[in-house]
PDB file of N, CA and C in Angstrom:
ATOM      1  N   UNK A   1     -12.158 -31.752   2.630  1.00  0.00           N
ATOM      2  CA  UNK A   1     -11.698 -30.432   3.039  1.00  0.00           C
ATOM      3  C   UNK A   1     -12.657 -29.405   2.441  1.00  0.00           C
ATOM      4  N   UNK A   2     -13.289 -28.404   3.585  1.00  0.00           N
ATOM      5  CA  UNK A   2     -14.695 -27.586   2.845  1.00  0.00           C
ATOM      6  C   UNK A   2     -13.746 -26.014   3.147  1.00  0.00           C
ATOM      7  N   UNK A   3     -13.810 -25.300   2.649  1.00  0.00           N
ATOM      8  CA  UNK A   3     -13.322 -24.055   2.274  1.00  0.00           C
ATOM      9  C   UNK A   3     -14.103 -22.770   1.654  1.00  0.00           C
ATOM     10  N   UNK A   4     -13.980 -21.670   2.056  1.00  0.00           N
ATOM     11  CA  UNK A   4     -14.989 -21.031   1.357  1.00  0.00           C
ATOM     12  C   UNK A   4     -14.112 -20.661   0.140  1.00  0.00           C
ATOM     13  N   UNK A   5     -14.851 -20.079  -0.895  1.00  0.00           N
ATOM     14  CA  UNK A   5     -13.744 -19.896  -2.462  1.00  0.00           C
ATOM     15  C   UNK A   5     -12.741 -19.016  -2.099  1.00  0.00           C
ATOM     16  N   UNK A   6     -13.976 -17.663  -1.305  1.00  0.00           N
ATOM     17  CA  UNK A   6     -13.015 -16.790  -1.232  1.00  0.00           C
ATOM     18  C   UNK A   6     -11.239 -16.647  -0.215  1.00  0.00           C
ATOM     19  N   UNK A   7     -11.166 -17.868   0.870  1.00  0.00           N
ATOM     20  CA  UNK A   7     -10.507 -18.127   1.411  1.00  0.00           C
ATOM     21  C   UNK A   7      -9.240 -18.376   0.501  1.00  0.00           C
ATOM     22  N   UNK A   8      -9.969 -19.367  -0.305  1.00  0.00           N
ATOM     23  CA  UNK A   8      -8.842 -19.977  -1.277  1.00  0.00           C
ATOM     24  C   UNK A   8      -8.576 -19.515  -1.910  1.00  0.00           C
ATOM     25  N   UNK A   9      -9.386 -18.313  -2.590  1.00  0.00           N
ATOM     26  CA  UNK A   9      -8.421 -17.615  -3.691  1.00  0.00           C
ATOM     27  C   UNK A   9      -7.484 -16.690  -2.494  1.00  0.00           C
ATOM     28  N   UNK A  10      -7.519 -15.880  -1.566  1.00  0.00           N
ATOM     29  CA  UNK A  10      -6.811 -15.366  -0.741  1.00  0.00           C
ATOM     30  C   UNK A  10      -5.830 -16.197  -0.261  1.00  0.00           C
ATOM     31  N   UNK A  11      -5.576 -17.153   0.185  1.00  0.00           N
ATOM     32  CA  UNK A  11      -4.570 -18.082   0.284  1.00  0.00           C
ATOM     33  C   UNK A  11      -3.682 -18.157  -1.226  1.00  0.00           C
ATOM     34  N   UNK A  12      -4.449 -18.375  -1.943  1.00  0.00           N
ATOM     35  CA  UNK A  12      -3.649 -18.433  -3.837  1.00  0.00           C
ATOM     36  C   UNK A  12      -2.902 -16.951  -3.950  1.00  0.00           C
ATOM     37  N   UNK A  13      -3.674 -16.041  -3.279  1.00  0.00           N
ATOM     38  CA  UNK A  13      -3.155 -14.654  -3.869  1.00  0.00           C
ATOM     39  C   UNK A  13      -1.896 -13.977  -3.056  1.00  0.00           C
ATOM     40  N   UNK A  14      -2.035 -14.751  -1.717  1.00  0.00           N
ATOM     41  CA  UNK A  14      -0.998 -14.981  -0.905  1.00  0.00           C
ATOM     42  C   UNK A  14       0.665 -15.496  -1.378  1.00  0.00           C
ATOM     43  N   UNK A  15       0.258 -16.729  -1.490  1.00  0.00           N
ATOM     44  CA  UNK A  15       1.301 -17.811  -2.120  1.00  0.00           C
ATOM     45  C   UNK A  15       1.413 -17.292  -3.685  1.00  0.00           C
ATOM     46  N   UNK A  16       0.972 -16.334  -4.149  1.00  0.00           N
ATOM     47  CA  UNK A  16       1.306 -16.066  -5.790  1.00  0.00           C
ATOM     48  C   UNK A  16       2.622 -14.960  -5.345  1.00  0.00           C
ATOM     49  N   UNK A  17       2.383 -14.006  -4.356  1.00  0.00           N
ATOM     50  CA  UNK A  17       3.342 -12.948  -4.276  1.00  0.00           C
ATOM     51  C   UNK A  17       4.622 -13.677  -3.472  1.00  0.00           C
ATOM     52  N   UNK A  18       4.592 -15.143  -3.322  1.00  0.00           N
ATOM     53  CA  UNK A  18       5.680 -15.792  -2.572  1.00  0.00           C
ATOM     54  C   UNK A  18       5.569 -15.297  -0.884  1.00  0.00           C
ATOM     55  N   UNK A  19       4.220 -15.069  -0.180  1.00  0.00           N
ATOM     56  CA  UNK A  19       4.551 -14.974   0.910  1.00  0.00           C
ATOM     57  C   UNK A  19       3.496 -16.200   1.510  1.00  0.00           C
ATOM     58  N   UNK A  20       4.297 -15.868   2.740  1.00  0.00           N
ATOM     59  CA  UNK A  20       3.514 -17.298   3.391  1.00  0.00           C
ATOM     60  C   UNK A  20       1.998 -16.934   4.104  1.00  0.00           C
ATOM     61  N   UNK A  21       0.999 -17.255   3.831  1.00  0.00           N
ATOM     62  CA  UNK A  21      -0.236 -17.519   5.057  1.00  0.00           C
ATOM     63  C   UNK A  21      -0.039 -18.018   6.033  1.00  0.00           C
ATOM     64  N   UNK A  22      -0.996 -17.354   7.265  1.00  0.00           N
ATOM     65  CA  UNK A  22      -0.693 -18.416   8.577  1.00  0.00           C
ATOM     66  C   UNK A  22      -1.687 -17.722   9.288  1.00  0.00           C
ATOM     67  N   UNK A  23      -2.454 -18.450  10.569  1.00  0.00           N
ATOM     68  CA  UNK A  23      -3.261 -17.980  11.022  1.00  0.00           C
ATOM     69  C   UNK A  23      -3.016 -16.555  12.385  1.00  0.00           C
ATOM     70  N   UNK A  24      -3.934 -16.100  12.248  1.00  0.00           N
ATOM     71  CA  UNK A  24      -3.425 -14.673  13.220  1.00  0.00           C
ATOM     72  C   UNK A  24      -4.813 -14.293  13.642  1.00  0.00           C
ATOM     73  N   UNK A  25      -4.824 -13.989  15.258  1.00  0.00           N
ATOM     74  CA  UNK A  25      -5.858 -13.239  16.103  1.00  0.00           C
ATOM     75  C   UNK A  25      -5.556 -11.799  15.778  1.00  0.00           C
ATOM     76  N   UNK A  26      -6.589 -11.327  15.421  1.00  0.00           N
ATOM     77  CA  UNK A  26      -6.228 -10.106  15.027  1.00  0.00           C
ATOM     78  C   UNK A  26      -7.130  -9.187  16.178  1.00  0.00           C
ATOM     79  N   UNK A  27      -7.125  -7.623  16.000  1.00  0.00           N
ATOM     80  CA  UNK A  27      -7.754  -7.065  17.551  1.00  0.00           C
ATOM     81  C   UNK A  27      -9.004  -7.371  17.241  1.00  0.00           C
ATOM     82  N   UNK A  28      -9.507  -7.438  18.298  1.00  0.00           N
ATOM     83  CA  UNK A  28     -11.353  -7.369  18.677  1.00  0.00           C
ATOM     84  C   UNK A  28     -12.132  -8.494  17.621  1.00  0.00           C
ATOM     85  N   UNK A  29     -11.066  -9.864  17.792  1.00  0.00           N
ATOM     86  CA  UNK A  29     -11.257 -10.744  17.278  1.00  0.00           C
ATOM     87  C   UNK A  29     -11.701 -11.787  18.367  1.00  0.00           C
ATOM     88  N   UNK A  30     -11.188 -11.765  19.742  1.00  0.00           N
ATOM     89  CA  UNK A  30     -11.567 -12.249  20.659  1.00  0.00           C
ATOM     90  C   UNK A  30     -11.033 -13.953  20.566  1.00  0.00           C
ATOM     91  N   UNK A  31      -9.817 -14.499  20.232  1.00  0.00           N
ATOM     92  CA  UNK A  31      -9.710 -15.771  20.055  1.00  0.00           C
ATOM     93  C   UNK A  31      -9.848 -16.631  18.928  1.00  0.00           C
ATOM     94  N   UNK A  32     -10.676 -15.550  17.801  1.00  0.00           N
ATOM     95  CA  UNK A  32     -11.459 -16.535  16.497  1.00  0.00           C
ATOM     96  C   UNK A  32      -9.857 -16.123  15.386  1.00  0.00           C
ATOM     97  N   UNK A  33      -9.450 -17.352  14.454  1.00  0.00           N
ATOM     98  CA  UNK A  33      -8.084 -17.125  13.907  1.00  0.00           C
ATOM     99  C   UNK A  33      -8.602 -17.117  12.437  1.00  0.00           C
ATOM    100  N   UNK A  34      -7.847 -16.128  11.887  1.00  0.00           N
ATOM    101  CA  UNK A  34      -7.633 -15.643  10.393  1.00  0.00           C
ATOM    102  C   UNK A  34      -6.802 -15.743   9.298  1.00  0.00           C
ATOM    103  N   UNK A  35      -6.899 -15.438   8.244  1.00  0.00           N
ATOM    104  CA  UNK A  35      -5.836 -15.882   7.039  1.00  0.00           C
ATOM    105  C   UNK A  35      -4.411 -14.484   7.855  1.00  0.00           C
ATOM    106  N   UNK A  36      -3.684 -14.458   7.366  1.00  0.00           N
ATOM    107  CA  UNK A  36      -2.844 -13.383   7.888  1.00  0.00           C
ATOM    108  C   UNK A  36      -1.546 -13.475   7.062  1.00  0.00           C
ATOM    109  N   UNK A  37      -0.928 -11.994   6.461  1.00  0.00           N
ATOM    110  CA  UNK A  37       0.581 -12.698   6.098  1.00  0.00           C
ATOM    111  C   UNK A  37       1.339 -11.433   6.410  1.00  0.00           C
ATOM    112  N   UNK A  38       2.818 -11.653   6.648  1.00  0.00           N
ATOM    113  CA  UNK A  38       3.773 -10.593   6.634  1.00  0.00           C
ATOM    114  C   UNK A  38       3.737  -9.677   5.691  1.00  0.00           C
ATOM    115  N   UNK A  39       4.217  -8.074   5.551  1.00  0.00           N
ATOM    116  CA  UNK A  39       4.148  -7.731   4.508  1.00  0.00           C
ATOM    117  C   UNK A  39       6.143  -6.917   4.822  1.00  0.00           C
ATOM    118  N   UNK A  40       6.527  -7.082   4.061  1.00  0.00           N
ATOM    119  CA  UNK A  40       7.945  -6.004   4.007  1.00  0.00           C
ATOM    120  C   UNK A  40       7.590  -4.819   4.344  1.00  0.00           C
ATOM    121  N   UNK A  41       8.595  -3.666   5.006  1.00  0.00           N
ATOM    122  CA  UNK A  41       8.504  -2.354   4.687  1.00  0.00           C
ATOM    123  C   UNK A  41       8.377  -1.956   3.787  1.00  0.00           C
ATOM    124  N   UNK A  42       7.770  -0.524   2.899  1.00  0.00           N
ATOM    125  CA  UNK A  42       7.619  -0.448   2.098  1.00  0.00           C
ATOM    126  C   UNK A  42       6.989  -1.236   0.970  1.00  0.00           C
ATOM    127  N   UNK A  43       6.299  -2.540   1.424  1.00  0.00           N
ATOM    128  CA  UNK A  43       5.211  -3.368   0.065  1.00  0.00           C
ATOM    129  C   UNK A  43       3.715  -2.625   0.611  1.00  0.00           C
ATOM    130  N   UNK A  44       3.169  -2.847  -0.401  1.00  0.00           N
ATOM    131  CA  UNK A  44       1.648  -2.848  -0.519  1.00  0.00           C
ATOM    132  C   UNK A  44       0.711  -4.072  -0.477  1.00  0.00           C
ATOM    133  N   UNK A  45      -0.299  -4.009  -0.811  1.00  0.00           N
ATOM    134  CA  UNK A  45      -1.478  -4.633  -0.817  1.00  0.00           C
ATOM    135  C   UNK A  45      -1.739  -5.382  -2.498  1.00  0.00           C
ATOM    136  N   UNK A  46      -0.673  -4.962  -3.023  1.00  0.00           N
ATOM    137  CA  UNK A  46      -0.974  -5.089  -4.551  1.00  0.00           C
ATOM    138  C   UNK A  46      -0.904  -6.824  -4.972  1.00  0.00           C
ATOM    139  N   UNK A  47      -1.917  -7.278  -5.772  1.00  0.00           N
ATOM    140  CA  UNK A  47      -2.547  -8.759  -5.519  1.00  0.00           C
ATOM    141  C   UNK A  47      -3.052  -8.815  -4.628  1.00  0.00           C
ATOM    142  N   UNK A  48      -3.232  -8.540  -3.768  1.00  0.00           N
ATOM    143  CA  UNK A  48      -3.810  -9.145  -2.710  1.00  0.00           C
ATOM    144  C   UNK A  48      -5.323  -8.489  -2.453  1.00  0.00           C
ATOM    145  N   UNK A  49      -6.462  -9.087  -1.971  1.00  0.00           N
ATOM    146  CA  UNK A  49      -7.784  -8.713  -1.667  1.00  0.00           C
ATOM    147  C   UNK A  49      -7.184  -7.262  -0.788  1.00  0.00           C
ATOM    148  N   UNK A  50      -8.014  -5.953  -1.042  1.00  0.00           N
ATOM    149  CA  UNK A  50      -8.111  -5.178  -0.523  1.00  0.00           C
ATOM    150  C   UNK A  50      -9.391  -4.883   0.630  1.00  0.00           C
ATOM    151  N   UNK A  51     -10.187  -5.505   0.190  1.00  0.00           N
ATOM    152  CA  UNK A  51     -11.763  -5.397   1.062  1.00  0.00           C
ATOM    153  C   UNK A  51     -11.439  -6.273   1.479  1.00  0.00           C
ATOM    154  N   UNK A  52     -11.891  -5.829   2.702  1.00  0.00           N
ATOM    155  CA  UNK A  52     -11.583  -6.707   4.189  1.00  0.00           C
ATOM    156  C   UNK A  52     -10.551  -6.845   5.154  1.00  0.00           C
ATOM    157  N   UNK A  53      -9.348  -6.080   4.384  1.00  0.00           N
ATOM    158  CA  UNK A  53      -8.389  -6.335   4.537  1.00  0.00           C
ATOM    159  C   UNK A  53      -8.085  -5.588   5.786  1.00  0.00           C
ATOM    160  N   UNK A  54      -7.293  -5.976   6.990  1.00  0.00           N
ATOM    161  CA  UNK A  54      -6.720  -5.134   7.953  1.00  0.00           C
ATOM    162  C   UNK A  54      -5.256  -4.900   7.794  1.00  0.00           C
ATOM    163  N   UNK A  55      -4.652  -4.143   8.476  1.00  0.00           N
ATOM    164  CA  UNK A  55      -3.050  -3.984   8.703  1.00  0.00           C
ATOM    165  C   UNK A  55      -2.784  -3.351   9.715  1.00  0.00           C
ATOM    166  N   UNK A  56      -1.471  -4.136  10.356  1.00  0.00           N
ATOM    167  CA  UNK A  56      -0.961  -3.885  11.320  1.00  0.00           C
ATOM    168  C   UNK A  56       0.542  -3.176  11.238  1.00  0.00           C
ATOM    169  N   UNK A  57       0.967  -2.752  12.149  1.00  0.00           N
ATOM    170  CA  UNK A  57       1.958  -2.221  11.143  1.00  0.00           C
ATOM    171  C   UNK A  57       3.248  -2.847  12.725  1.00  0.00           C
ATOM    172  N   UNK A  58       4.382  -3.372  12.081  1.00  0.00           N
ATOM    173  CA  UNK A  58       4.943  -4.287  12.970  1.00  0.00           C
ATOM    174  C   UNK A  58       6.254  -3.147  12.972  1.00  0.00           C
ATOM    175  N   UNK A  59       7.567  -4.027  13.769  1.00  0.00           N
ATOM    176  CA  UNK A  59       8.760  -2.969  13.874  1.00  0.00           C
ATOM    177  C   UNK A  59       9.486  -2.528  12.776  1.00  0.00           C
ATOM    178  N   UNK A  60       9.434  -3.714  11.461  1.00  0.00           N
ATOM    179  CA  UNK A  60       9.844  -3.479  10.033  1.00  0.00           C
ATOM    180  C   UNK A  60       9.703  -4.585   9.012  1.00  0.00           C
ATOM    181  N   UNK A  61       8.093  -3.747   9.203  1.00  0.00           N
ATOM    182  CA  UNK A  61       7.057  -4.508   8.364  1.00  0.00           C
ATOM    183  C   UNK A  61       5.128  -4.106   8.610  1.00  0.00           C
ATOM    184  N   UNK A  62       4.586  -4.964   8.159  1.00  0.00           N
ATOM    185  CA  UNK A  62       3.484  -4.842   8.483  1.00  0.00           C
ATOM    186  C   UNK A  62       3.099  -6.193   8.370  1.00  0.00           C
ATOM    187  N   UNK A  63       1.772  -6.559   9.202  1.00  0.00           N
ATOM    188  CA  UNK A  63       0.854  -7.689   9.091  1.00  0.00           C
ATOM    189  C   UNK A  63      -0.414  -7.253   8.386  1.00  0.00           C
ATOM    190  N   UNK A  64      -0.449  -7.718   7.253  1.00  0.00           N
ATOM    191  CA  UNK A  64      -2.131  -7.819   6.600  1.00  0.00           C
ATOM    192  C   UNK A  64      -3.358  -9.047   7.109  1.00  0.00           C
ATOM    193  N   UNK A  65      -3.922  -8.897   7.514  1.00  0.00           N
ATOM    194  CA  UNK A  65      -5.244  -9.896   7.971  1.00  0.00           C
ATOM    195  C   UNK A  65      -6.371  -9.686   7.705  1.00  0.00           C
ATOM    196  N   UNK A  66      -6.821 -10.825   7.358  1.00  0.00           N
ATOM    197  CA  UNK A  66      -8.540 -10.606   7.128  1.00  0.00           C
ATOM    198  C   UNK A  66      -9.110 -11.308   7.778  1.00  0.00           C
ATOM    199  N   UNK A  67     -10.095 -10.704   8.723  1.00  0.00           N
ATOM    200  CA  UNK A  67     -11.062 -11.240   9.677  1.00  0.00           C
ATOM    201  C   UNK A  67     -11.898 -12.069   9.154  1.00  0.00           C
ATOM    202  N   UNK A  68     -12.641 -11.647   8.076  1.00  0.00           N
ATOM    203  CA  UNK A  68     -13.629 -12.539   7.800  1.00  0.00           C
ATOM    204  C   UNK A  68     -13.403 -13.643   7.223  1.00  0.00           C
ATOM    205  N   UNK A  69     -12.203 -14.085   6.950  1.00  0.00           N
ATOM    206  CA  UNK A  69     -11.218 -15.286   6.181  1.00  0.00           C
ATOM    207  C   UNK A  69     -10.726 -15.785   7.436  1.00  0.00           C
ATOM    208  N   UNK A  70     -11.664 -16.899   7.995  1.00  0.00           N
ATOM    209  CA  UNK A  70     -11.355 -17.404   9.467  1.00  0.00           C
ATOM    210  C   UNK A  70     -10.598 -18.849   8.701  1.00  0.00           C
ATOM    211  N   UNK A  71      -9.638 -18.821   9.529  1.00  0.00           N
ATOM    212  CA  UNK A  71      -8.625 -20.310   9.722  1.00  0.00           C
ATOM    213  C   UNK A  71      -8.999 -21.385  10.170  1.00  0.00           C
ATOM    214  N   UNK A  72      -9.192 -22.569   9.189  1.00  0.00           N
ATOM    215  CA  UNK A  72      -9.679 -23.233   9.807  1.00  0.00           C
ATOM    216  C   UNK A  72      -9.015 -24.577   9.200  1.00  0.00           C
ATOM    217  N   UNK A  73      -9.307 -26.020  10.149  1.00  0.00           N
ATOM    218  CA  UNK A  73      -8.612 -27.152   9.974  1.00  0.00           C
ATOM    219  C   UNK A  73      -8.577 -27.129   8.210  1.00  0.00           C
ATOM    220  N   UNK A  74      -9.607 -27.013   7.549  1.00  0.00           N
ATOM    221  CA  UNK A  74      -9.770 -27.009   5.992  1.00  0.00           C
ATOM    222  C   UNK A  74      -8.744 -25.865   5.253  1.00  0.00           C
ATOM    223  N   UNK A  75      -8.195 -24.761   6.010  1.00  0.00           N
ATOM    224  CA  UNK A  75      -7.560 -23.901   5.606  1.00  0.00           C
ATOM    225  C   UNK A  75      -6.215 -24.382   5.517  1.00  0.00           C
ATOM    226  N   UNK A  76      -5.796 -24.997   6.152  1.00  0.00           N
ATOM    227  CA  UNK A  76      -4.392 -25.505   7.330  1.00  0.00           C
ATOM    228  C   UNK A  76      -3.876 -26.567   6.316  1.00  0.00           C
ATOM    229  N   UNK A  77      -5.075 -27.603   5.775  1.00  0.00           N
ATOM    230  CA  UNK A  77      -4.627 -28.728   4.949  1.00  0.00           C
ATOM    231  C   UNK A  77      -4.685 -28.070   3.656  1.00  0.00           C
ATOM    232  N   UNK A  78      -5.511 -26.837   3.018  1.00  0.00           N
ATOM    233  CA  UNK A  78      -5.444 -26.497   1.836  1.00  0.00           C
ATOM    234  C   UNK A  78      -3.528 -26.119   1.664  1.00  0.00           C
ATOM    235  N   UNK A  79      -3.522 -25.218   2.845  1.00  0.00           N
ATOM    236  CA  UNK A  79      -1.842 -24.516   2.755  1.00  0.00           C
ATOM    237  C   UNK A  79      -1.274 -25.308   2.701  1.00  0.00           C
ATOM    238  N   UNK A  80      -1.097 -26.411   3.600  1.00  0.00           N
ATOM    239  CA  UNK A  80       0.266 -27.394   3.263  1.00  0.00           C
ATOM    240  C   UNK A  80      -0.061 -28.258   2.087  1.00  0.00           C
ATOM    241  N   UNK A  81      -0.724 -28.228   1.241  1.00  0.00           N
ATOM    242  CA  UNK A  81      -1.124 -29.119   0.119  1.00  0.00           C
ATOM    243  C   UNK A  81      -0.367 -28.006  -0.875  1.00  0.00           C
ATOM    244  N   UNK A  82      -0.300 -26.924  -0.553  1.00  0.00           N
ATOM    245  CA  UNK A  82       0.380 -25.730  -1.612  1.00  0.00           C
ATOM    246  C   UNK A  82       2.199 -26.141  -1.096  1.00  0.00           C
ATOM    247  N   UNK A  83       2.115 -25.880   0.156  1.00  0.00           N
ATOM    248  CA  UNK A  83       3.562 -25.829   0.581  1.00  0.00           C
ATOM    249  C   UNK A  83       4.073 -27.269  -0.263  1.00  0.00           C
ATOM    250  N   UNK A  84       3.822 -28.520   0.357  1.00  0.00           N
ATOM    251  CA  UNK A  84       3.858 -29.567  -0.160  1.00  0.00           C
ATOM    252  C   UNK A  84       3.175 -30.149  -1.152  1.00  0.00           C
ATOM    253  N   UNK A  85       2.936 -29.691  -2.729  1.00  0.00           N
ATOM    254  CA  UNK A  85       1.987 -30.588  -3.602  1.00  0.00           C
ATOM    255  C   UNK A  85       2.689 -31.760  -3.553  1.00  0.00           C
ATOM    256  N   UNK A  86       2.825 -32.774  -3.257  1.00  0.00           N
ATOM    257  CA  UNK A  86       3.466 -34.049  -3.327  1.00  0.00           C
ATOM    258  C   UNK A  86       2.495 -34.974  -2.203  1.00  0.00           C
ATOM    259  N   UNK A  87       2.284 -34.313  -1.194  1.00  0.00           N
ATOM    260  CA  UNK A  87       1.185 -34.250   0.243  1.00  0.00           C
ATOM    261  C   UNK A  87       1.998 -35.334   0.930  1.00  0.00           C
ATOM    262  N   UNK A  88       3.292 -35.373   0.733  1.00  0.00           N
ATOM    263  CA  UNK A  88       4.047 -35.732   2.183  1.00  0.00           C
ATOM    264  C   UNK A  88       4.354 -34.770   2.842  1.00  0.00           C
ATOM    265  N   UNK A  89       3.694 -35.058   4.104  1.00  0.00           N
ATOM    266  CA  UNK A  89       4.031 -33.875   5.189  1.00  0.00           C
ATOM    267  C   UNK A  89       5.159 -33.336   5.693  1.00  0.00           C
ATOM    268  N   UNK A  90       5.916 -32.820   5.972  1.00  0.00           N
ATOM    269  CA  UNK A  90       7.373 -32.867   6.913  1.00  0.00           C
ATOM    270  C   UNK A  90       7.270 -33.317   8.062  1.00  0.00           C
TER     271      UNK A  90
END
């Protein structure tokens, strides 16, 4: 599994504030998929990478994404190795 660091610490910094990663097309992305996570009304950016960072702002909430933190099969097995450290799958 090849990963860039910075992916993984963004995935870590993700899963530290207890929210989940998952991949997301974000605009004028054209198809290519990204780290992405929910954010509550009223949360911030705080832990989390600020450079690079996009936001969307949803009906009650927002989506944070980072483009240049592309999703990839290596991303997918890093997350469920967090979800699941045991590495039985569901």
């Amino acid at each position: 599994m090849m990963i860039r660091n910075t992916t993984a610490d963004l995935i870590d910094a993700i899963s530290n504030r207890e929210l989940v990663p998952f991949p997301y097309t974000g605009r004028f992305m054209y198809g290519r998929r990204c780290v992405a996570c929910k954010l509550d009304q009223g949360s911030d950016l705080e832990g989390l990478p600020k450079v690079g960072a996009m936001v969307d702002q949803l009906g009650k909430g927002y989506l944070a994404y980072w483009p240049e933190e592309e999703w990839t099969d290596g991303v997918q097995e890093y997350v469920d190795t967090i979800r699941d450290p045991s590495g039985k799958a569901e």
